[in-house]
C-alpha atoms as a PDB file:
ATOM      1  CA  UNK A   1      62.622  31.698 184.839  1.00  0.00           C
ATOM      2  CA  UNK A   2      61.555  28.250 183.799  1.00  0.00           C
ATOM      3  CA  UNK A   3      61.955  27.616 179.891  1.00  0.00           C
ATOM      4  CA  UNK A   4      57.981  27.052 179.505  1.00  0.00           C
ATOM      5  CA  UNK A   5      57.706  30.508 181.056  1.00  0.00           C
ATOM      6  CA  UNK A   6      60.283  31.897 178.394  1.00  0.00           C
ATOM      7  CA  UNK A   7      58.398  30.582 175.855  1.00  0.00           C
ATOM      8  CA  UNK A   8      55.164  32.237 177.010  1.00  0.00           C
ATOM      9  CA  UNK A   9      57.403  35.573 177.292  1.00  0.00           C
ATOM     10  CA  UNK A  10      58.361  35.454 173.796  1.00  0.00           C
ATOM     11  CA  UNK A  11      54.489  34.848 172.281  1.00  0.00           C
ATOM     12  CA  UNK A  12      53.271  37.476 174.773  1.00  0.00           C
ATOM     13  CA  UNK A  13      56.101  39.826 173.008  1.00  0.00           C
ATOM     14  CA  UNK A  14      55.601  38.665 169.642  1.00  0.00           C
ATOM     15  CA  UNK A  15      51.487  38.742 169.860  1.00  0.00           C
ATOM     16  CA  UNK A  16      51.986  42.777 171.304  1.00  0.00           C
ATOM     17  CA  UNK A  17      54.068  43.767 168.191  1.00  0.00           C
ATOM     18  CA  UNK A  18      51.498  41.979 165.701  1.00  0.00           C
ATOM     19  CA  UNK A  19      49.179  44.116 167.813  1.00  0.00           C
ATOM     20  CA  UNK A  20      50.859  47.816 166.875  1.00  0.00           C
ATOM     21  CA  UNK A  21      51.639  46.603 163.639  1.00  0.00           C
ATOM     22  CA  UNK A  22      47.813  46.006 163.228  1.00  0.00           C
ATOM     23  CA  UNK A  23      46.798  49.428 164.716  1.00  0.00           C
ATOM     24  CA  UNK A  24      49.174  51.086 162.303  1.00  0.00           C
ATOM     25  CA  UNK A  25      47.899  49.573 159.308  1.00  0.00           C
ATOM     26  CA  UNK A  26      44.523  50.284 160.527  1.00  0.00           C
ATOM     27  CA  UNK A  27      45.221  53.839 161.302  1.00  0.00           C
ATOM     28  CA  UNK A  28      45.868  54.734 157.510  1.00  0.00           C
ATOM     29  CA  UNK A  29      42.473  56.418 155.608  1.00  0.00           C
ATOM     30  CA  UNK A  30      42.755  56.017 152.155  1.00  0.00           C
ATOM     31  CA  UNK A  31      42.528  58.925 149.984  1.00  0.00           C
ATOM     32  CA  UNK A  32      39.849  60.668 148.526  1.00  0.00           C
ATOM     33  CA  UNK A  33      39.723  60.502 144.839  1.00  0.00           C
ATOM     34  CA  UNK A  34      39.436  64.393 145.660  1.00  0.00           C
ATOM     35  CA  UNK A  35      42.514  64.164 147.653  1.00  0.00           C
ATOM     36  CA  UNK A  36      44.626  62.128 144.870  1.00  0.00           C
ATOM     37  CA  UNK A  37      43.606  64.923 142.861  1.00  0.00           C
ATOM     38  CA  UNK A  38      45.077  67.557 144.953  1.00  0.00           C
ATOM     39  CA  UNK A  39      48.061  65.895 145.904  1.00  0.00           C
ATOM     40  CA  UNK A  40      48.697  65.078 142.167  1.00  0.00           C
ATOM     41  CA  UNK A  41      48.026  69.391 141.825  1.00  0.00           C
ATOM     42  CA  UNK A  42      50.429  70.007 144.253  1.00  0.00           C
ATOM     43  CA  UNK A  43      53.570  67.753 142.983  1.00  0.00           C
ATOM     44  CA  UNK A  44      53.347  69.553 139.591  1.00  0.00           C
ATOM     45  CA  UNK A  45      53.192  72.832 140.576  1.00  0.00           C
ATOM     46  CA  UNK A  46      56.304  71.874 142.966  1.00  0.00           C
ATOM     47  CA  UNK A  47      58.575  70.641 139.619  1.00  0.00           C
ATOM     48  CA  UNK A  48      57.463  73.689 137.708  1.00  0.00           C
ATOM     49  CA  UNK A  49      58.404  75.644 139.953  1.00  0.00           C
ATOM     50  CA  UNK A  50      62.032  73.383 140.524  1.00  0.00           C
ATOM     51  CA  UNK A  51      62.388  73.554 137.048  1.00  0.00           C
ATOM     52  CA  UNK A  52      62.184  77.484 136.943  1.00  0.00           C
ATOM     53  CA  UNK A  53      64.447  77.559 139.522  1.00  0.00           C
ATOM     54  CA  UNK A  54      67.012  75.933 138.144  1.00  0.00           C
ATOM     55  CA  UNK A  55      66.724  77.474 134.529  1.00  0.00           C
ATOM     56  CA  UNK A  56      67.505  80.574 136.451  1.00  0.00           C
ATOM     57  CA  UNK A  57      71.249  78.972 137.488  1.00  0.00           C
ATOM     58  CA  UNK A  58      74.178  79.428 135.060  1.00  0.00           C
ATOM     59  CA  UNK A  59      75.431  75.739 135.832  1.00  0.00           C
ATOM     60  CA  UNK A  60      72.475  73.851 134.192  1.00  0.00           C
ATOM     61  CA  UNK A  61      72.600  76.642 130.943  1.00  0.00           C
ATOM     62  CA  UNK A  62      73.334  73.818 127.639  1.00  0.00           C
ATOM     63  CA  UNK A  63      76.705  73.313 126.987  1.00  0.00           C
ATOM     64  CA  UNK A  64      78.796  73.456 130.242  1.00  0.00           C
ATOM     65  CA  UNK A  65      81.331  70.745 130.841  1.00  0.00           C
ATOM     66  CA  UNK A  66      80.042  68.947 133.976  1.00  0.00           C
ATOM     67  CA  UNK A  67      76.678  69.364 133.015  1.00  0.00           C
ATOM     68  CA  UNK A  68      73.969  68.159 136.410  1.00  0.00           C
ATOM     69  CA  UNK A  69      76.115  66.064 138.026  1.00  0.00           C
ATOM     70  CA  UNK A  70      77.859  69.548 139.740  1.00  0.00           C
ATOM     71  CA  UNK A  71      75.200  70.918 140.915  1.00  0.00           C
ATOM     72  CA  UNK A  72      74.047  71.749 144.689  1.00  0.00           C
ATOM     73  CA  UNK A  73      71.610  73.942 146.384  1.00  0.00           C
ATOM     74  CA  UNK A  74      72.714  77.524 146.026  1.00  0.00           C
ATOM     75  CA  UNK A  75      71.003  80.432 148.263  1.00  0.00           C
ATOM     76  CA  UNK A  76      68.989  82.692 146.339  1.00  0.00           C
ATOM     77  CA  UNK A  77      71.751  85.259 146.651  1.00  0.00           C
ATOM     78  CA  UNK A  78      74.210  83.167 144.727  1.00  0.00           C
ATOM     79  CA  UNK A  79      71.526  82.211 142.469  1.00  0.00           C
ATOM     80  CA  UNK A  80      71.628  85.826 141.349  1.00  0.00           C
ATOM     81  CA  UNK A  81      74.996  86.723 141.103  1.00  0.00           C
ATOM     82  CA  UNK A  82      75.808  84.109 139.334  1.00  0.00           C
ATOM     83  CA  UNK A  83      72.633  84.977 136.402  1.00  0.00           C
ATOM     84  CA  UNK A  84      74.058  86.804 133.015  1.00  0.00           C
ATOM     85  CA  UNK A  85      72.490  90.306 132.372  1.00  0.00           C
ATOM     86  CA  UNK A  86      70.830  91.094 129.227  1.00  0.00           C
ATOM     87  CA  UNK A  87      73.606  93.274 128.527  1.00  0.00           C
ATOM     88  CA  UNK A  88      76.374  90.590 128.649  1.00  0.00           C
ATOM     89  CA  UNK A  89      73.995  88.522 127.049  1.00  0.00           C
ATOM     90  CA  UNK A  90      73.635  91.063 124.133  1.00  0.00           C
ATOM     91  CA  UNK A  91      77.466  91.198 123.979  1.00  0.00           C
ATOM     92  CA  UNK A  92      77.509  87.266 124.151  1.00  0.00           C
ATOM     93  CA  UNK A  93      75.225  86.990 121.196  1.00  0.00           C
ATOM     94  CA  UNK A  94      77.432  89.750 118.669  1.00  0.00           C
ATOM     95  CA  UNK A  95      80.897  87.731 119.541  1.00  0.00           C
ATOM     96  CA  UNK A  96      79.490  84.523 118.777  1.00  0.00           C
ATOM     97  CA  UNK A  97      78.024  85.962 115.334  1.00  0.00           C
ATOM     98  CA  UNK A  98      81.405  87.527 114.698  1.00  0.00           C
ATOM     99  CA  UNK A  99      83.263  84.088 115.501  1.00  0.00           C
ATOM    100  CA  UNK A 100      81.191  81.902 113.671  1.00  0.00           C
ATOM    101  CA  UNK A 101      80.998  84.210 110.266  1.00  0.00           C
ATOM    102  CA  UNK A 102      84.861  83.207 110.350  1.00  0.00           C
ATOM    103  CA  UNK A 103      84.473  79.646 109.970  1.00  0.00           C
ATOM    104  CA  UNK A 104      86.155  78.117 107.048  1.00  0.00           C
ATOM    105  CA  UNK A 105      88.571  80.972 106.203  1.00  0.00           C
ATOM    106  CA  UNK A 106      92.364  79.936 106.300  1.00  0.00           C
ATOM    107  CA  UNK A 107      94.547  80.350 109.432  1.00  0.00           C
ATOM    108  CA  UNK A 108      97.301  83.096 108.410  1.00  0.00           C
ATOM    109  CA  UNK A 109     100.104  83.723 111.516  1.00  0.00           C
ATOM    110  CA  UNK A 110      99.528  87.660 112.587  1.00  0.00           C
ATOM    111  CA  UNK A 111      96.575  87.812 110.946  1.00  0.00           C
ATOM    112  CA  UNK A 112      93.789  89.836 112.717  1.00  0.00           C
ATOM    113  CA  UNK A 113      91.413  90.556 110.094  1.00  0.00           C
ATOM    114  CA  UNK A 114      88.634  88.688 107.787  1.00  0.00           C
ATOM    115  CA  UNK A 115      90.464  90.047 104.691  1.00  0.00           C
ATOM    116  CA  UNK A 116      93.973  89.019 105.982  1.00  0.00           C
ATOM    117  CA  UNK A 117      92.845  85.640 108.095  1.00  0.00           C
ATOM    118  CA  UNK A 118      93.600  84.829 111.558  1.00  0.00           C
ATOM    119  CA  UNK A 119      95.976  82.917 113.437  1.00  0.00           C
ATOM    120  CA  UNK A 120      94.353  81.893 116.966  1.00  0.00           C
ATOM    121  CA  UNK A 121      94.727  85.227 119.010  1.00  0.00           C
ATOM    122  CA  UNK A 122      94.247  87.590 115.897  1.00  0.00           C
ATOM    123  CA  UNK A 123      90.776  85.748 115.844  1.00  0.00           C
ATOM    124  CA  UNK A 124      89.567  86.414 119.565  1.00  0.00           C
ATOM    125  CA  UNK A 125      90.811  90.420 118.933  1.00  0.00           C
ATOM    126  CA  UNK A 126      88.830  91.104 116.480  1.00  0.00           C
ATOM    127  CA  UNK A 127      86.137  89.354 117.861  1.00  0.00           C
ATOM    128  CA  UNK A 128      85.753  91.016 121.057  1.00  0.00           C
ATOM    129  CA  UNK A 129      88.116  94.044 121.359  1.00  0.00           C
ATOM    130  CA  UNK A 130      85.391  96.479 119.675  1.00  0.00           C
ATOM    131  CA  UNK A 131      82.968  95.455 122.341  1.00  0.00           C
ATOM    132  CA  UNK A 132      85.346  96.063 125.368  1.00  0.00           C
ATOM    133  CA  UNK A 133      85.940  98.420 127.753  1.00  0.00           C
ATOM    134  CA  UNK A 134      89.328  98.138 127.165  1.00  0.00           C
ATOM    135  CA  UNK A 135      91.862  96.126 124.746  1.00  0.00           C
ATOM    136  CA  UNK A 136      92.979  92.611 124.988  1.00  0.00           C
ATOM    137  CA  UNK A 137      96.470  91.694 124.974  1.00  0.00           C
ATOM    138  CA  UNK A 138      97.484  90.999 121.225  1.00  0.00           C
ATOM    139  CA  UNK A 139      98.863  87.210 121.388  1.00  0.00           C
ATOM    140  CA  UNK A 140      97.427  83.940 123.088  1.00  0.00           C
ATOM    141  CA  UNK A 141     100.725  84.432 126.119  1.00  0.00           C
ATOM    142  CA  UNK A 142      99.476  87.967 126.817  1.00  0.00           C
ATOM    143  CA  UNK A 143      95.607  87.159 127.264  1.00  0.00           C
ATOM    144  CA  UNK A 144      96.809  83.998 129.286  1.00  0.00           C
ATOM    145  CA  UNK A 145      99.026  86.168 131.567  1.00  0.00           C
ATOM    146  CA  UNK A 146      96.571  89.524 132.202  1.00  0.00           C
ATOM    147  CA  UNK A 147      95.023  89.816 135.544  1.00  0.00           C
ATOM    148  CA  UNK A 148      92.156  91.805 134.699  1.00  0.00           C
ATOM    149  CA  UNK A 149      90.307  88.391 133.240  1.00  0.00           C
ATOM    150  CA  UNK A 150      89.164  86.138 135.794  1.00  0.00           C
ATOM    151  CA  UNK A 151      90.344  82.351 136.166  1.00  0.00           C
ATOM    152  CA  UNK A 152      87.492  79.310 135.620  1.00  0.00           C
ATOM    153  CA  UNK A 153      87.342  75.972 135.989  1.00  0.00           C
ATOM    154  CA  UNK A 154      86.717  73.962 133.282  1.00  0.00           C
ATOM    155  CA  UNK A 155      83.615  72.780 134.332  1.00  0.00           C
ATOM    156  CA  UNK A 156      82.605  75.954 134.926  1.00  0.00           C
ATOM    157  CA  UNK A 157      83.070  77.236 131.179  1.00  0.00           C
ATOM    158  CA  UNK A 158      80.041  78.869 129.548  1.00  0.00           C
ATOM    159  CA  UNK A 159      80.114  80.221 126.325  1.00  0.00           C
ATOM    160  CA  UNK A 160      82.105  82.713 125.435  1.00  0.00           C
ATOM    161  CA  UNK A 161      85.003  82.297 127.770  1.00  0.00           C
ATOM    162  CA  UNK A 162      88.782  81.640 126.172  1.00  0.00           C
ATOM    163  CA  UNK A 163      90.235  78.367 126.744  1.00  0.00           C
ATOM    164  CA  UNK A 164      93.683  78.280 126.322  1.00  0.00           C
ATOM    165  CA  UNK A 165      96.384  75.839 125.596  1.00  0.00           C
ATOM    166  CA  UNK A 166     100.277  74.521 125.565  1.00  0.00           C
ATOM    167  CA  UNK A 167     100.983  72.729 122.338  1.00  0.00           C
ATOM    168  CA  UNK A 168     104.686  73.119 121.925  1.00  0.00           C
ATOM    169  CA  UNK A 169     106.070  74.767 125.206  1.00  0.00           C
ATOM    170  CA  UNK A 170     105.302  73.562 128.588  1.00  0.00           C
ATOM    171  CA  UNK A 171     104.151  76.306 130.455  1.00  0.00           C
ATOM    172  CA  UNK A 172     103.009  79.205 128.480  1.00  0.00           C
ATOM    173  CA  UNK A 173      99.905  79.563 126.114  1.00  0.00           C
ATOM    174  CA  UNK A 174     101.040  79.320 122.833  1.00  0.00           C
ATOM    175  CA  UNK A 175      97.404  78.722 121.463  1.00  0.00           C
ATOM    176  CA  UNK A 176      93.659  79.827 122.354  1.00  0.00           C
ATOM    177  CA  UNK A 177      90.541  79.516 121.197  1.00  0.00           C
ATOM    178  CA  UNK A 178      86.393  80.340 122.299  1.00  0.00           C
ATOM    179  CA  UNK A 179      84.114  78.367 124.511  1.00  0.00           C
ATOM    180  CA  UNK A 180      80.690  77.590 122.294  1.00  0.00           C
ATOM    181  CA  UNK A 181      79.315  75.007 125.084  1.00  0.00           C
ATOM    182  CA  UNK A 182      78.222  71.897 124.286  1.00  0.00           C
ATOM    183  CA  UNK A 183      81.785  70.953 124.967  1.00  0.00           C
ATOM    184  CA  UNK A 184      83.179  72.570 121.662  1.00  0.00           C
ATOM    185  CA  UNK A 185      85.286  75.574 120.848  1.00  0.00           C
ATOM    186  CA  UNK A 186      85.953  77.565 117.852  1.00  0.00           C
ATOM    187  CA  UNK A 187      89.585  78.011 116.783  1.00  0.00           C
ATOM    188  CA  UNK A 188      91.754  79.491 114.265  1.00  0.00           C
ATOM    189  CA  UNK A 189      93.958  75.824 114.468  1.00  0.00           C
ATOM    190  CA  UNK A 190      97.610  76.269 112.214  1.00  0.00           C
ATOM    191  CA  UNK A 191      98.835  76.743 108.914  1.00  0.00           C
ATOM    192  CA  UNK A 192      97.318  74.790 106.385  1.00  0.00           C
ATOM    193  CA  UNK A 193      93.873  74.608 108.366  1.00  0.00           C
ATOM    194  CA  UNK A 194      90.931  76.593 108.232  1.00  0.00           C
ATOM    195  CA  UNK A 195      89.099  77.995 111.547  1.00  0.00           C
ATOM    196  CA  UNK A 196      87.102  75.375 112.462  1.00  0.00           C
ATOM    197  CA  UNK A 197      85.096  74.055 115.740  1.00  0.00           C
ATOM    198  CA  UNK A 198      86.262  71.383 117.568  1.00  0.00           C
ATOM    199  CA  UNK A 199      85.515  69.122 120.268  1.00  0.00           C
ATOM    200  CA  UNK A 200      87.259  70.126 123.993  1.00  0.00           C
ATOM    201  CA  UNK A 201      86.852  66.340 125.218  1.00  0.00           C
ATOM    202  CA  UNK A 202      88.996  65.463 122.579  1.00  0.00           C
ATOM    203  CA  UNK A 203      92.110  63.635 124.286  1.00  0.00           C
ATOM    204  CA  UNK A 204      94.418  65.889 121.789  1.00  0.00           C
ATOM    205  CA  UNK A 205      92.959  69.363 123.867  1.00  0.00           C
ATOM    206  CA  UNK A 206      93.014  67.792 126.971  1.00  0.00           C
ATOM    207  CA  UNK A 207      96.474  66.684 127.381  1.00  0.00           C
ATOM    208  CA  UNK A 208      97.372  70.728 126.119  1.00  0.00           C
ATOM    209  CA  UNK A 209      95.047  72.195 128.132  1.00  0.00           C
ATOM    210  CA  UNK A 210      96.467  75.109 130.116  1.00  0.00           C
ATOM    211  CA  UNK A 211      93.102  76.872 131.736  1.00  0.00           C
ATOM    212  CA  UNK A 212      90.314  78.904 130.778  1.00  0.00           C
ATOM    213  CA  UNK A 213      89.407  82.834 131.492  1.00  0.00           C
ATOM    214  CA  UNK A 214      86.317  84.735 131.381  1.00  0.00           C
ATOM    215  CA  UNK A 215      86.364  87.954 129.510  1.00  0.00           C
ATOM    216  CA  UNK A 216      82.488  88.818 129.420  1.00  0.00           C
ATOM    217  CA  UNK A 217      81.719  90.275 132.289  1.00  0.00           C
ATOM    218  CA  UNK A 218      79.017  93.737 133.283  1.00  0.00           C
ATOM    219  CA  UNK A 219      82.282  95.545 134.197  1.00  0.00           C
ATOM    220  CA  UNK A 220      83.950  94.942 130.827  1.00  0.00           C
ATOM    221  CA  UNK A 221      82.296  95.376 128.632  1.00  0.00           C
ATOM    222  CA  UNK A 222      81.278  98.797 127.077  1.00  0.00           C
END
């Protein structure tokens, strides 16, 4: 093929795909101001209904460690067994009140009661034993150590569940205190401190940080 007849190739090419482009651009109708309207309809109803969806899921609840950046589509299934029942939620609500009527009293080691104090697992047994199927071991070890409460990942906390931790020994729980969300806990610290709530992010909790457990659940609680 002689160059001249390249060159004609080429513009012959080039002049057919200015052609489609053309068509395409042609072949869009603008909308209706009737249409924009109903389009505009249709994307809100679509987040509200997003929105409910996701309300309904445990991971985007205020106050869990991880927060959106976790989360992925779940089948509705999972969506559902993963939702709190009124009745845990009822349960929640009374530990929570019982926790947080505590706050400022002074830490006293095997205390268990308001009158006596609390050291850190004497706080947790009085504040959910009464609404349990059955008791929790007495010290921060023995609710670290019994199988009947099920293991979580931290960023799968919500409130309510014990988060435990290893200040002087390496690997046993020598301290423990309750999920809140919003990334705090309440605790019942050490001698000379009052039970206070502090901040789980706190480079201090996370270099003791042993795990976490979840006590409320439908099947134990009474």
């Amino acid at each position: 093929m002689q160059p001249q007849s390249k060159e004609a190739h080429e513009r012959m090419k080039n002049r057919e795909r200015l052609l489609v482009n053309a068509r395409k651009r042609l072949a869009v109708v603008p909308l209706t101001p009737e249409q924009k309207k109903r389009q505009a309809a249709e994307k809100r109803a679509t987040r509200a209904w997003n929105r409910e969806q996701l309300a309904m899921h445990t991971r985007w609840r205020p106050g869990l460690i991880g927060g959106s950046e976790r989360l992925w589509p779940l089948a509705t299934e999972a969506l559902m067994a993963e939702m709190v029942s009124p009745r845990v939620e009822d349960t929640l609500h009374k530990v929570i009140q019982r926790l947080k009527q505590q706050l400022g009293k002074p830490y006293v080691w095997g205390g268990q009661t308001p009158e006596q104090g609390f050291d850190c697992s004497g706080l947790i047994y009085y504040a959910y034993n009464q609404l349990l199927s059955r008791k929790l071991p007495r010290t921060a070890n023995g609710m670290f150590q019994d199988r009947g409460l099920k293991w979580i990942n931290q960023r799968q906390l919500q409130r309510g569940d014990l988060v435990f931790f290893s200040i002087k020994s390496q690997d046993r729980a020598d301290h423990v205190g309750v999920y809140l969300g919003d990334g705090q806990f309440i605790e019942a610290p050490r001698t000379g401190l009052n039970i206070r709530i502090s901040q789980l992010s706190d480079n201090y909790w996370q270099e003791h940080y042993l795990g976490a457990k979840r006590i409320l659940t439908e099947e134990a609680i009474l």
